[in-house]
C-alpha atoms as a PDB file:
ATOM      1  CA  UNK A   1    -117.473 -56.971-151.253  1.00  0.00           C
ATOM      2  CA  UNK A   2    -116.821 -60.488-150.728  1.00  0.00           C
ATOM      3  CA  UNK A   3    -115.646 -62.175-147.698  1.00  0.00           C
ATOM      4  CA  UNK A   4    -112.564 -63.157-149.287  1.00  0.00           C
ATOM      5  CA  UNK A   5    -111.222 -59.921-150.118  1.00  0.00           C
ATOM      6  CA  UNK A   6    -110.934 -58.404-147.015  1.00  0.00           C
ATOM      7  CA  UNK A   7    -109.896 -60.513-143.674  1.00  0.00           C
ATOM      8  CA  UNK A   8    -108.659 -59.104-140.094  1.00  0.00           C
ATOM      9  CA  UNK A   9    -106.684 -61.974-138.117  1.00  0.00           C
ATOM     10  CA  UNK A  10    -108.441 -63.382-135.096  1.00  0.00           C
ATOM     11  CA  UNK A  11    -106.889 -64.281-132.040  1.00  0.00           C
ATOM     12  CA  UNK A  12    -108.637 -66.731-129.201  1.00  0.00           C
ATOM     13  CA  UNK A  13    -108.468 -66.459-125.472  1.00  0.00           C
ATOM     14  CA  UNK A  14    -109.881 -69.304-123.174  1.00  0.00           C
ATOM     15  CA  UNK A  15    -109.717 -67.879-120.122  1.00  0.00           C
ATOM     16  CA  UNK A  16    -111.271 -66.534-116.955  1.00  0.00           C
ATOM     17  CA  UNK A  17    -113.747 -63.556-116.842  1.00  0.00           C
ATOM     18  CA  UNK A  18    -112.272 -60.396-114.579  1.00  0.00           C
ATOM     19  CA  UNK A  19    -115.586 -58.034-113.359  1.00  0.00           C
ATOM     20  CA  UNK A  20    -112.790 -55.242-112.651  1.00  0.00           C
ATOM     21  CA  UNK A  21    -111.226 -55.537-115.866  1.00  0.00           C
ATOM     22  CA  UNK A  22    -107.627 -55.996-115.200  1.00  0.00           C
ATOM     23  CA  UNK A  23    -106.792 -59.365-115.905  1.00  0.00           C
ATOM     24  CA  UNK A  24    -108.369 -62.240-117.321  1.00  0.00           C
ATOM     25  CA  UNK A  25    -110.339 -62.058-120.428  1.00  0.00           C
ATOM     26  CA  UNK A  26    -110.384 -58.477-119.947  1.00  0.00           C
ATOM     27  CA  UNK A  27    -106.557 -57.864-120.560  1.00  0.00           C
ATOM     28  CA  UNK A  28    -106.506 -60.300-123.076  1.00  0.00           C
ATOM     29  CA  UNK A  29    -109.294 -58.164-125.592  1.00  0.00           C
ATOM     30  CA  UNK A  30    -106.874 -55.061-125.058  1.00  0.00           C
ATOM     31  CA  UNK A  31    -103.936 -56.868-125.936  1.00  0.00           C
ATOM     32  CA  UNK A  32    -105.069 -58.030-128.654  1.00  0.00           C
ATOM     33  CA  UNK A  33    -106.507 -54.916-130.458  1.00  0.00           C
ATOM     34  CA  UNK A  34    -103.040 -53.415-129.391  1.00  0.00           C
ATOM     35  CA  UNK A  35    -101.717 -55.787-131.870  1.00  0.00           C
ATOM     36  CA  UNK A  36    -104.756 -55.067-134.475  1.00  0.00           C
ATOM     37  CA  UNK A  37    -106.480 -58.563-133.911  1.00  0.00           C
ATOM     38  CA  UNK A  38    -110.363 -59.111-133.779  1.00  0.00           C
ATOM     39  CA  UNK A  39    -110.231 -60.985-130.257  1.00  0.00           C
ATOM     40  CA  UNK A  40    -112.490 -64.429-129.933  1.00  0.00           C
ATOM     41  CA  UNK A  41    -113.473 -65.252-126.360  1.00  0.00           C
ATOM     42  CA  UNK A  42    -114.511 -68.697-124.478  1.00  0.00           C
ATOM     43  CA  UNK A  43    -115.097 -67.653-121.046  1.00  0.00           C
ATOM     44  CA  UNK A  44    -113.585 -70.445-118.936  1.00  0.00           C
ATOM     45  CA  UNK A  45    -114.899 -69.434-115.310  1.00  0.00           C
ATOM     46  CA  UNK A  46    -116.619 -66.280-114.082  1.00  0.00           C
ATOM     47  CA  UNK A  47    -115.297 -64.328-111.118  1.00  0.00           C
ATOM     48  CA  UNK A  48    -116.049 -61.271-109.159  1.00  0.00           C
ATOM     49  CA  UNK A  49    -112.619 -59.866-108.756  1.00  0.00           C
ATOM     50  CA  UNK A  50    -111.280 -56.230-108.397  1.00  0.00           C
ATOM     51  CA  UNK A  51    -107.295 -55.576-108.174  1.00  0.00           C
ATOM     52  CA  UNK A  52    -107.366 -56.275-104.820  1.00  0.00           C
ATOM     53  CA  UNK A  53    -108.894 -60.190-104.391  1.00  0.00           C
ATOM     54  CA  UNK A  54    -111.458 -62.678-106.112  1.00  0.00           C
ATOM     55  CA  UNK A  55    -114.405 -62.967-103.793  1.00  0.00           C
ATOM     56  CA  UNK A  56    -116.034 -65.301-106.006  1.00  0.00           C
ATOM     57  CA  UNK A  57    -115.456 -67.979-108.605  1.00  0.00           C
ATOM     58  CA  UNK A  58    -117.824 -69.378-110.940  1.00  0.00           C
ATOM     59  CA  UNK A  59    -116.993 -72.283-113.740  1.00  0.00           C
ATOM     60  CA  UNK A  60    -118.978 -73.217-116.646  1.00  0.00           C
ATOM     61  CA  UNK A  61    -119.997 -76.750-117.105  1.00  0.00           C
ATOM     62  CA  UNK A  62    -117.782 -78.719-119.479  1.00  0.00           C
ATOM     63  CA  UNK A  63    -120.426 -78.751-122.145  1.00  0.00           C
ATOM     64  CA  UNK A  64    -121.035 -75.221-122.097  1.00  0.00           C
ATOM     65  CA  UNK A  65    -117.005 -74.631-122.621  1.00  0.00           C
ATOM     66  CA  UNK A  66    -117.230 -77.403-125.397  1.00  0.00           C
ATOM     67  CA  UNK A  67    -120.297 -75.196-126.946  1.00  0.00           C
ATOM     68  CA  UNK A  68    -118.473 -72.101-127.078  1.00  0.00           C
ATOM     69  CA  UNK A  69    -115.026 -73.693-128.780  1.00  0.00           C
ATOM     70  CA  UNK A  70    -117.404 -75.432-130.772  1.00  0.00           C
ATOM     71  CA  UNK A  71    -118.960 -72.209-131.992  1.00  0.00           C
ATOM     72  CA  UNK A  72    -115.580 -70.353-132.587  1.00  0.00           C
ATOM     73  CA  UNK A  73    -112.643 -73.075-133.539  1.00  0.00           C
ATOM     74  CA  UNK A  74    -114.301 -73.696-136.919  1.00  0.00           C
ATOM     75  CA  UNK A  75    -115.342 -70.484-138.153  1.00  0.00           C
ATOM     76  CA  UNK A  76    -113.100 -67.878-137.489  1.00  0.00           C
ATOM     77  CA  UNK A  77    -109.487 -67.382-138.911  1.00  0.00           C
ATOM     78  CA  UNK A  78    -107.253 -67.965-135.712  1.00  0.00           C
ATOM     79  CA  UNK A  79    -103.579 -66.863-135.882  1.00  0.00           C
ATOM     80  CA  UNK A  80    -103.136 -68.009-131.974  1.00  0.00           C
ATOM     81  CA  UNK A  81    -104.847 -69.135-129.001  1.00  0.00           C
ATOM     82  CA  UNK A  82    -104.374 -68.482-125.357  1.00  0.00           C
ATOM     83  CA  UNK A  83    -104.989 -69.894-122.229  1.00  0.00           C
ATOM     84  CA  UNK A  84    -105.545 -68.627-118.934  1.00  0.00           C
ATOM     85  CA  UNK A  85    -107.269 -69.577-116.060  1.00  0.00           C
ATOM     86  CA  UNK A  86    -109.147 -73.169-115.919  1.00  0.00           C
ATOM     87  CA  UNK A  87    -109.369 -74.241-112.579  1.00  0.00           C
ATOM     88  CA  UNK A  88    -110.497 -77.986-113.268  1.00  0.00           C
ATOM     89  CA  UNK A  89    -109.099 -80.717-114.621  1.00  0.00           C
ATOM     90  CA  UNK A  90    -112.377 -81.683-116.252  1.00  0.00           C
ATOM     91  CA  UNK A  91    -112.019 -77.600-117.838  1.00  0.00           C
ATOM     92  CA  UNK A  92    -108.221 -78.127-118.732  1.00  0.00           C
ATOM     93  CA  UNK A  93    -108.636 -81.356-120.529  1.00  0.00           C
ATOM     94  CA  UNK A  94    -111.689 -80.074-121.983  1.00  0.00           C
ATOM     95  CA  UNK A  95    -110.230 -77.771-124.003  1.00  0.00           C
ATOM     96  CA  UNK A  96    -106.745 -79.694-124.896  1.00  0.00           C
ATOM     97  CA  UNK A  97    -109.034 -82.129-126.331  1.00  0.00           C
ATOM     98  CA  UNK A  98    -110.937 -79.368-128.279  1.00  0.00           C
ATOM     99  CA  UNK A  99    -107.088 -77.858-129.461  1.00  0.00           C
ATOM    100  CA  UNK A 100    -105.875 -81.402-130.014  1.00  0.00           C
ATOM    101  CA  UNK A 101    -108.227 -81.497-133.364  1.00  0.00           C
ATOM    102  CA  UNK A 102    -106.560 -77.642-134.574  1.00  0.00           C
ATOM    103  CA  UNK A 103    -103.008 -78.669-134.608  1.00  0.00           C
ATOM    104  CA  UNK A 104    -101.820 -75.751-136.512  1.00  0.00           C
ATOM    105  CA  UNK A 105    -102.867 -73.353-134.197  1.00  0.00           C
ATOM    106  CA  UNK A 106    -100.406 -71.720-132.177  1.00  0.00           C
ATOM    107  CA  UNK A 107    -100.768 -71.574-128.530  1.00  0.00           C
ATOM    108  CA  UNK A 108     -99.761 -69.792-125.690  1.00  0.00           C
ATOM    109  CA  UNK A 109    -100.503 -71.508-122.550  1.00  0.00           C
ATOM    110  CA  UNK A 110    -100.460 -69.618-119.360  1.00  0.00           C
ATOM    111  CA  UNK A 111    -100.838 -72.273-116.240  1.00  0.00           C
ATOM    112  CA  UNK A 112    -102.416 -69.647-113.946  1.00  0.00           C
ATOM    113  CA  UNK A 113    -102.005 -71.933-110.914  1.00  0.00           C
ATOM    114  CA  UNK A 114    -100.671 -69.853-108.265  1.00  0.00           C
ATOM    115  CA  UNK A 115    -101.581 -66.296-106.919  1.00  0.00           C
ATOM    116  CA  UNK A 116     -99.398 -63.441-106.067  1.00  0.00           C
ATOM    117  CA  UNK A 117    -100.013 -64.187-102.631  1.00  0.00           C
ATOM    118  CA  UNK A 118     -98.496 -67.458-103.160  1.00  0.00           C
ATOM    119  CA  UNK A 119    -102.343 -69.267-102.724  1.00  0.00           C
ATOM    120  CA  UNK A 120    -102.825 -72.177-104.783  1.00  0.00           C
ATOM    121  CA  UNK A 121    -105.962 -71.086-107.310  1.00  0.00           C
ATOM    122  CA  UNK A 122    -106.445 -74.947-108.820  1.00  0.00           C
ATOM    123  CA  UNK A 123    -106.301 -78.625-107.046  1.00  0.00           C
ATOM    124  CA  UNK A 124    -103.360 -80.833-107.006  1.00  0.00           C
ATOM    125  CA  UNK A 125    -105.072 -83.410-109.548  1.00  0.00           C
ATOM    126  CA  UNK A 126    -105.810 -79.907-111.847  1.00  0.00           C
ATOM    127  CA  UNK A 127    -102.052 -79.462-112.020  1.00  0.00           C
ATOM    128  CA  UNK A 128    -101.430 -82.619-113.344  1.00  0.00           C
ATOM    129  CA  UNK A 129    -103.800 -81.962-116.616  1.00  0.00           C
ATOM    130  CA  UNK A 130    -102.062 -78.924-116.892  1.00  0.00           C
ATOM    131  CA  UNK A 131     -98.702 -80.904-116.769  1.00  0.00           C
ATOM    132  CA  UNK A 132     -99.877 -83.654-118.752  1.00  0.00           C
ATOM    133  CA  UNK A 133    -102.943 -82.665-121.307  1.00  0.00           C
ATOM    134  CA  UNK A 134    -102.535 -78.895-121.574  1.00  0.00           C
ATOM    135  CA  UNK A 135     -98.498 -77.890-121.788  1.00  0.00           C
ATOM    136  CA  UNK A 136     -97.921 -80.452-124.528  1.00  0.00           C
ATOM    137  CA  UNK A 137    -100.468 -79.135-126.852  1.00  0.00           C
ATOM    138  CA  UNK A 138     -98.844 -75.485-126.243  1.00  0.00           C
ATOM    139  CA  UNK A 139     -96.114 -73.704-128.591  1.00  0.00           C
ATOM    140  CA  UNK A 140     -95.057 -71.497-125.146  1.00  0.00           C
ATOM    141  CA  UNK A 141     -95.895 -72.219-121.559  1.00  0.00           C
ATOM    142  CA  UNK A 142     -95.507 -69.049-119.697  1.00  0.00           C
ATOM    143  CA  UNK A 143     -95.513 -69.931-115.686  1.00  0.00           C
ATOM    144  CA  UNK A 144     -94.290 -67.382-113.728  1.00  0.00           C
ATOM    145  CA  UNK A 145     -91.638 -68.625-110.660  1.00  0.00           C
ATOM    146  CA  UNK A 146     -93.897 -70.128-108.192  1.00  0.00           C
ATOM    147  CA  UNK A 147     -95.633 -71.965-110.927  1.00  0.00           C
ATOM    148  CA  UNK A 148     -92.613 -73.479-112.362  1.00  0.00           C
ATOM    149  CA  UNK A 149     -91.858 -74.572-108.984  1.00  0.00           C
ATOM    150  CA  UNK A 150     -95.205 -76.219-108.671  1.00  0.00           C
ATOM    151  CA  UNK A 151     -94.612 -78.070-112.152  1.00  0.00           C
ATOM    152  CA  UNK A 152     -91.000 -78.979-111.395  1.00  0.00           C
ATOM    153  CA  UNK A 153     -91.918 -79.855-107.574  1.00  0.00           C
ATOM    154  CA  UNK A 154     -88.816 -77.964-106.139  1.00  0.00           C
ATOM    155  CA  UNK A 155     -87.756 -74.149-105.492  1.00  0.00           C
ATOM    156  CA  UNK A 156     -86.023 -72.066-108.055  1.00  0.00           C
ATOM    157  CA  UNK A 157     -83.572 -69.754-105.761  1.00  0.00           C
ATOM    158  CA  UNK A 158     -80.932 -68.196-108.016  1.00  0.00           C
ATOM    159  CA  UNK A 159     -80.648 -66.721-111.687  1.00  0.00           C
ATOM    160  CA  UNK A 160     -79.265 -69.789-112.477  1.00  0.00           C
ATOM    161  CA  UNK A 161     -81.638 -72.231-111.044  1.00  0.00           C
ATOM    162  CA  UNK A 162     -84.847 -70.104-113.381  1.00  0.00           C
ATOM    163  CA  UNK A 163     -82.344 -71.173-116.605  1.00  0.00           C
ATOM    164  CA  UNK A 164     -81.929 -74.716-115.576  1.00  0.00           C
ATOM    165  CA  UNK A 165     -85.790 -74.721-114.448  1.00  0.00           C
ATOM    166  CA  UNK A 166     -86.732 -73.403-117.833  1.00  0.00           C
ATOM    167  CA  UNK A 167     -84.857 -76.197-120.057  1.00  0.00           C
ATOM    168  CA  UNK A 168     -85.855 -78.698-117.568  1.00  0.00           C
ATOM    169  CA  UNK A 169     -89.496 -78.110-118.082  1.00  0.00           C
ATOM    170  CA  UNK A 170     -89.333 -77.393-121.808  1.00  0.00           C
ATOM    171  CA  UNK A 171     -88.260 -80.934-122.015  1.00  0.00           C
ATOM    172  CA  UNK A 172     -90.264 -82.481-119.365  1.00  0.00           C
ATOM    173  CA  UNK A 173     -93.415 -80.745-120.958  1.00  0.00           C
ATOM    174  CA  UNK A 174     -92.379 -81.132-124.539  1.00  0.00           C
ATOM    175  CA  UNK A 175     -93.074 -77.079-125.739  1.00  0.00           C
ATOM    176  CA  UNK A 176     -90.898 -73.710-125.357  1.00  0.00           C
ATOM    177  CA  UNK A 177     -91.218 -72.118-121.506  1.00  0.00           C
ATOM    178  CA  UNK A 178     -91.021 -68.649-121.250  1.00  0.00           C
ATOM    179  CA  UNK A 179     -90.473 -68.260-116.615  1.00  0.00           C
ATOM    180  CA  UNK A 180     -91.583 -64.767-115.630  1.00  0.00           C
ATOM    181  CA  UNK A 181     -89.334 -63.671-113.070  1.00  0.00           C
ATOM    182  CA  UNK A 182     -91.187 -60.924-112.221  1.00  0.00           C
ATOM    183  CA  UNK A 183     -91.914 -61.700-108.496  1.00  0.00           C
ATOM    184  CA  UNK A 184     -88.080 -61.791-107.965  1.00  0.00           C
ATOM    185  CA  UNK A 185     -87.694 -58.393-109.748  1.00  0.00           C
ATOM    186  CA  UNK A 186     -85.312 -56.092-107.814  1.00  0.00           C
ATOM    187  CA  UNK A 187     -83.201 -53.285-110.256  1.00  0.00           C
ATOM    188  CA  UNK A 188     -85.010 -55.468-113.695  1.00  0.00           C
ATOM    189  CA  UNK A 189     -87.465 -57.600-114.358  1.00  0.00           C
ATOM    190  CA  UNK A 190     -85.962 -60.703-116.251  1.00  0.00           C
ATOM    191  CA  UNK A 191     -87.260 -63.636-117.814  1.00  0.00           C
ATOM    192  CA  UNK A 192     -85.808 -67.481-119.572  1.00  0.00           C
ATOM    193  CA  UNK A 193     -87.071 -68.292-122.460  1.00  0.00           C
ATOM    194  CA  UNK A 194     -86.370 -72.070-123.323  1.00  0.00           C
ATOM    195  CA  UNK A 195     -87.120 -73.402-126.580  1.00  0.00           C
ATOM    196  CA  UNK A 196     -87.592 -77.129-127.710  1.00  0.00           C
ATOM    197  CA  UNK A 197     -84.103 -76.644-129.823  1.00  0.00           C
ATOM    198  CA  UNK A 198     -82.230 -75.750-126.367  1.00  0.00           C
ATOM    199  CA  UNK A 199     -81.832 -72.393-127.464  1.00  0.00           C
ATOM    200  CA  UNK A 200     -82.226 -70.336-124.200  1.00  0.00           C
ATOM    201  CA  UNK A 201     -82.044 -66.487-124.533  1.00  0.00           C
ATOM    202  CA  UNK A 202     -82.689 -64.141-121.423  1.00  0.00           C
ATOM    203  CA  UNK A 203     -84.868 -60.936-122.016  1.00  0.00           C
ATOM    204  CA  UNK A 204     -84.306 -58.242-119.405  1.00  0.00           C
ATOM    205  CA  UNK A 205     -86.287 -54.623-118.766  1.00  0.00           C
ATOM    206  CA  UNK A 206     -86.071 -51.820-115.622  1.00  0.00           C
ATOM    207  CA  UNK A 207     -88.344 -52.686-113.055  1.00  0.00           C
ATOM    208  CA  UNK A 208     -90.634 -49.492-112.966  1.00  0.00           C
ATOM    209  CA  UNK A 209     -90.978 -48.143-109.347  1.00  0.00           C
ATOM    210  CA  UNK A 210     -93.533 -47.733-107.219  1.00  0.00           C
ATOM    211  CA  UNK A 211     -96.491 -48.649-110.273  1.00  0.00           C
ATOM    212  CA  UNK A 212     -99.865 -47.571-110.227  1.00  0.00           C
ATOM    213  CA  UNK A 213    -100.712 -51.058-111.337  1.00  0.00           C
ATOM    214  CA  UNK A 214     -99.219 -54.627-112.082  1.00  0.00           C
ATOM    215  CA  UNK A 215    -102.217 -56.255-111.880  1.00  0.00           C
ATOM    216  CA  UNK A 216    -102.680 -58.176-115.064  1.00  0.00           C
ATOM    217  CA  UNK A 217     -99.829 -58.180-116.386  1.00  0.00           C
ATOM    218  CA  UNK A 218     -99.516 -62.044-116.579  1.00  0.00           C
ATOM    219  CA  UNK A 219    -102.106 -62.033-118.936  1.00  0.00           C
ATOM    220  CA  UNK A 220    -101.616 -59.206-120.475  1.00  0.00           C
ATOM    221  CA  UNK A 221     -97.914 -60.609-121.474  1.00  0.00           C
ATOM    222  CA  UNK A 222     -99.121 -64.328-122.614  1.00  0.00           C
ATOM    223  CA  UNK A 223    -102.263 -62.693-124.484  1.00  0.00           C
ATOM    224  CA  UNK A 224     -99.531 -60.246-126.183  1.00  0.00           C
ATOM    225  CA  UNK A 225     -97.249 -63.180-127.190  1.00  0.00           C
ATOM    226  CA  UNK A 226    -100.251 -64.604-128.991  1.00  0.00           C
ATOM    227  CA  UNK A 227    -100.618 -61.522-130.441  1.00  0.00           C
ATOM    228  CA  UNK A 228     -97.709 -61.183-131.588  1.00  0.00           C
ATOM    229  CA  UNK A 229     -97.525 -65.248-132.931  1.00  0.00           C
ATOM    230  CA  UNK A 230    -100.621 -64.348-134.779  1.00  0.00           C
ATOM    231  CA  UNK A 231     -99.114 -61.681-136.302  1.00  0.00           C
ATOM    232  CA  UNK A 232     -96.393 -63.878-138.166  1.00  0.00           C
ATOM    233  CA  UNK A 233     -93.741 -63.279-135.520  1.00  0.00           C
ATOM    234  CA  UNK A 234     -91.490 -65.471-134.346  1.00  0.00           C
ATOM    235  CA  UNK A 235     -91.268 -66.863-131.029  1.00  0.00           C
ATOM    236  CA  UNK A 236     -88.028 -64.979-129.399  1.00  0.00           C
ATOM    237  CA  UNK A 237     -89.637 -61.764-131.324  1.00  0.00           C
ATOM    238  CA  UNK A 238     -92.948 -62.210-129.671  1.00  0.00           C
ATOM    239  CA  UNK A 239     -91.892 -62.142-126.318  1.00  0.00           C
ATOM    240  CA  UNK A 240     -89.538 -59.003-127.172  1.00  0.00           C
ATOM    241  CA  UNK A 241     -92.873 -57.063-128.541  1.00  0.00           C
ATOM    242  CA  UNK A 242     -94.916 -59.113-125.221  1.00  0.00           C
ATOM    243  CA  UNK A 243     -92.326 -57.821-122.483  1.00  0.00           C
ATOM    244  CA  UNK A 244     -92.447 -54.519-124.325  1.00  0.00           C
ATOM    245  CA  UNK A 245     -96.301 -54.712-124.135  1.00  0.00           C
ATOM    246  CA  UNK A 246     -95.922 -55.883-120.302  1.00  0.00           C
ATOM    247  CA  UNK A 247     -93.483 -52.743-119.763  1.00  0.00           C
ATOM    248  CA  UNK A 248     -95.101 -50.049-121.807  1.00  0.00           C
ATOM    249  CA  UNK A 249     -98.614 -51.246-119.844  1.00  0.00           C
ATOM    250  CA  UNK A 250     -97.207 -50.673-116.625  1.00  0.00           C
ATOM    251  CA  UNK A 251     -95.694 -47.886-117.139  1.00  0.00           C
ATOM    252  CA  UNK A 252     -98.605 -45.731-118.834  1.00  0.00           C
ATOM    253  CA  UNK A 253    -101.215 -47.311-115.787  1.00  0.00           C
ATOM    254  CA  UNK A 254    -103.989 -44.794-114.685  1.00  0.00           C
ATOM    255  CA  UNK A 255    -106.338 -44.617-111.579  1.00  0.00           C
ATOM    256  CA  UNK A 256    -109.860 -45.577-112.762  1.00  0.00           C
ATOM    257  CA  UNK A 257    -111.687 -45.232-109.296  1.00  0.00           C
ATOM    258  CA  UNK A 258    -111.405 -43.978-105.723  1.00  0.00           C
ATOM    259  CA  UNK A 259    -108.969 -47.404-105.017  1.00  0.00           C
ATOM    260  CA  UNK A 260    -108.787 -48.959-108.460  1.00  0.00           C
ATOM    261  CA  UNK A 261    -106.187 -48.501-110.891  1.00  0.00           C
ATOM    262  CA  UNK A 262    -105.715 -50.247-114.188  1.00  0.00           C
ATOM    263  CA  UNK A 263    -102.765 -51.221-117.171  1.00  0.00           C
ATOM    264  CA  UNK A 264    -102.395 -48.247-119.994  1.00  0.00           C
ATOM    265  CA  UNK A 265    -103.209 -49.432-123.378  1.00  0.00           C
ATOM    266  CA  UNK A 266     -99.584 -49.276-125.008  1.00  0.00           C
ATOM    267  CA  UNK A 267     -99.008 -47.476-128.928  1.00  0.00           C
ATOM    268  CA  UNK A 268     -98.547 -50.694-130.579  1.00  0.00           C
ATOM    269  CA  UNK A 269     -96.562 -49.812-133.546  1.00  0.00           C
ATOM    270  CA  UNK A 270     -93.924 -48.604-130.775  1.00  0.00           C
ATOM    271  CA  UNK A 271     -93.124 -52.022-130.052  1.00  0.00           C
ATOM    272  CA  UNK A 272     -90.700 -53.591-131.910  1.00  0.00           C
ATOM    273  CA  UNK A 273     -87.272 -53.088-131.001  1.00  0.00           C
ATOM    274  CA  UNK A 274     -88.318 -51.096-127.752  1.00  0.00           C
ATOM    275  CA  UNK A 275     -84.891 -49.604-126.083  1.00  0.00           C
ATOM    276  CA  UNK A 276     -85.675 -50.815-122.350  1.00  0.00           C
ATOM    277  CA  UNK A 277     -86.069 -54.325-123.343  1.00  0.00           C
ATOM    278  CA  UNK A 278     -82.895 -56.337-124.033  1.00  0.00           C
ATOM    279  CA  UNK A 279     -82.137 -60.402-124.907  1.00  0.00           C
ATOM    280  CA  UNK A 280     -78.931 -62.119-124.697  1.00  0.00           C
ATOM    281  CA  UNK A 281     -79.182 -66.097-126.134  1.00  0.00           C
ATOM    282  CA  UNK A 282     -77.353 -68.425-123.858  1.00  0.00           C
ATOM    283  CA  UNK A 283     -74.572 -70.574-123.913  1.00  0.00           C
END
């Protein structure tokens, strides 16, 4: 059989390396063989991590990162990319200037900046790349609320401040924001998607209570976006079948260890047009 006659779409995450599994790299290869991809990896820093804290944190030289892109960009058949953690600005514009020379490719960039904690996981000049080299490379940024309040440099208090946040930053930053307001969840988890066009549409789901696990799942829903993207989907449809992803991940979570729990792997052809995930577009 030739090569030709038989192809499986590749997906690409940049990212950081989770030893526990849950997030990072990690979540990213489930997500996308949910979705049916072969799932290309560039290992962006290494950390020893478990759901409960990173104890350590190691990055890869810049021309180690530029040998790995270098080694997948050209070969492989890419429907998407995604980014995750890259804690440097010499790391972050690093790889925009690698992405810079695949225009076509999709990309979902997730500016993992701040903790759940509220800690600050890169440096202020870091931030700026993000803001400045990274974003407007990106199809989708997909900051969750303290990181879009890092980006805009103010606090985002109401439902109404997230919307305006999320069209401000779309056209500070030049690509569609998608503002996970997950840490704000109370009775549903909701999120503001902004797109380039001004078309805003909200996408809503029931918080799940008391989870095994949530760690994750801000990977798991920007790596499942990408999926979805690389899929042929379009935006607003990809984050319907990521939230879903997010939602159905959560809810199927299992213990893997006396203290350790970890995400279910969702039915992916369940997806589409899940019933606990809703969107309204915005006047």
């Amino acid at each position: 059989m030739h090569l030709t006659e038989s192809r499986q779409t590749a997906a690409l995450t940049i990212a950081g390396s989770d030893s526990g599994g849950n997030a990072g790299i990690q979540a990213d290869i489930r997500a996308f063989h949910t979705f049916g991809l072969h799932a290309c990896t560039v290992v962006a820093a290494l950390t020893a991590q478990n759901p409960f804290a990173v104890t350590a944190v190691q990055v890869p030289d810049t021309a180690f990162l530029e040998a790995q892109l270098d080694a997948v960009l050209p070969v492989y058949t890419l429907g998407a990319a995604k980014t995750g953690m890259l804690a440097t600005k010499e790391v972050i514009e690093t790889v925009a200037a690698k992405l810079a020379r695949f225009p076509a490719l999709p990309l979902v960039a997730d500016p993992v900046m701040v903790a759940t904690s509220g800690a600050r996981l890169i440096r202020d000049d870091a931030i700026d790349a993000v803001r400045q080299a990274l974003l407007p490379r990106a199809t989708v940024a997909t900051p969750n609320l303290p990181e879009a309040e890092v980006l805009l440099g103010r606090s985002i208090s109401s439902p109404e401040a997230m919307v305006e946040a999320a069209r401000e930053l779309a056209a500070q930053v030049r690509c569609a924001v998608l503002i996970k307001g997950g840490h704000a969840a109370q009775a549903e988890a909701v999120d503001i998607l902004a797109m380039p066009s001004g078309t805003t549409i909200r996408y809503s789901a029931p918080v799940i209570q008391n989870p095994l696990s949530t760690h994750g799942t801000g990977c798991s829903l920007s790596a499942a976006i990408a999926a979805a993207i690389a899929m042929g989907n379009a935006l607003p449809d990809a984050v319907a079948l990521g939230k879903a992803y997010v939602y159905e991940s959560i809810r199927t979570a299992l213990p893997v260890g006396p203290r350790a729990t970890v995400l279910g792997t969702p039915d992916g052809t369940r997806l589409l047009h899940h019933p606990d995930i809703h969107r309204e577009v915005l006047a």
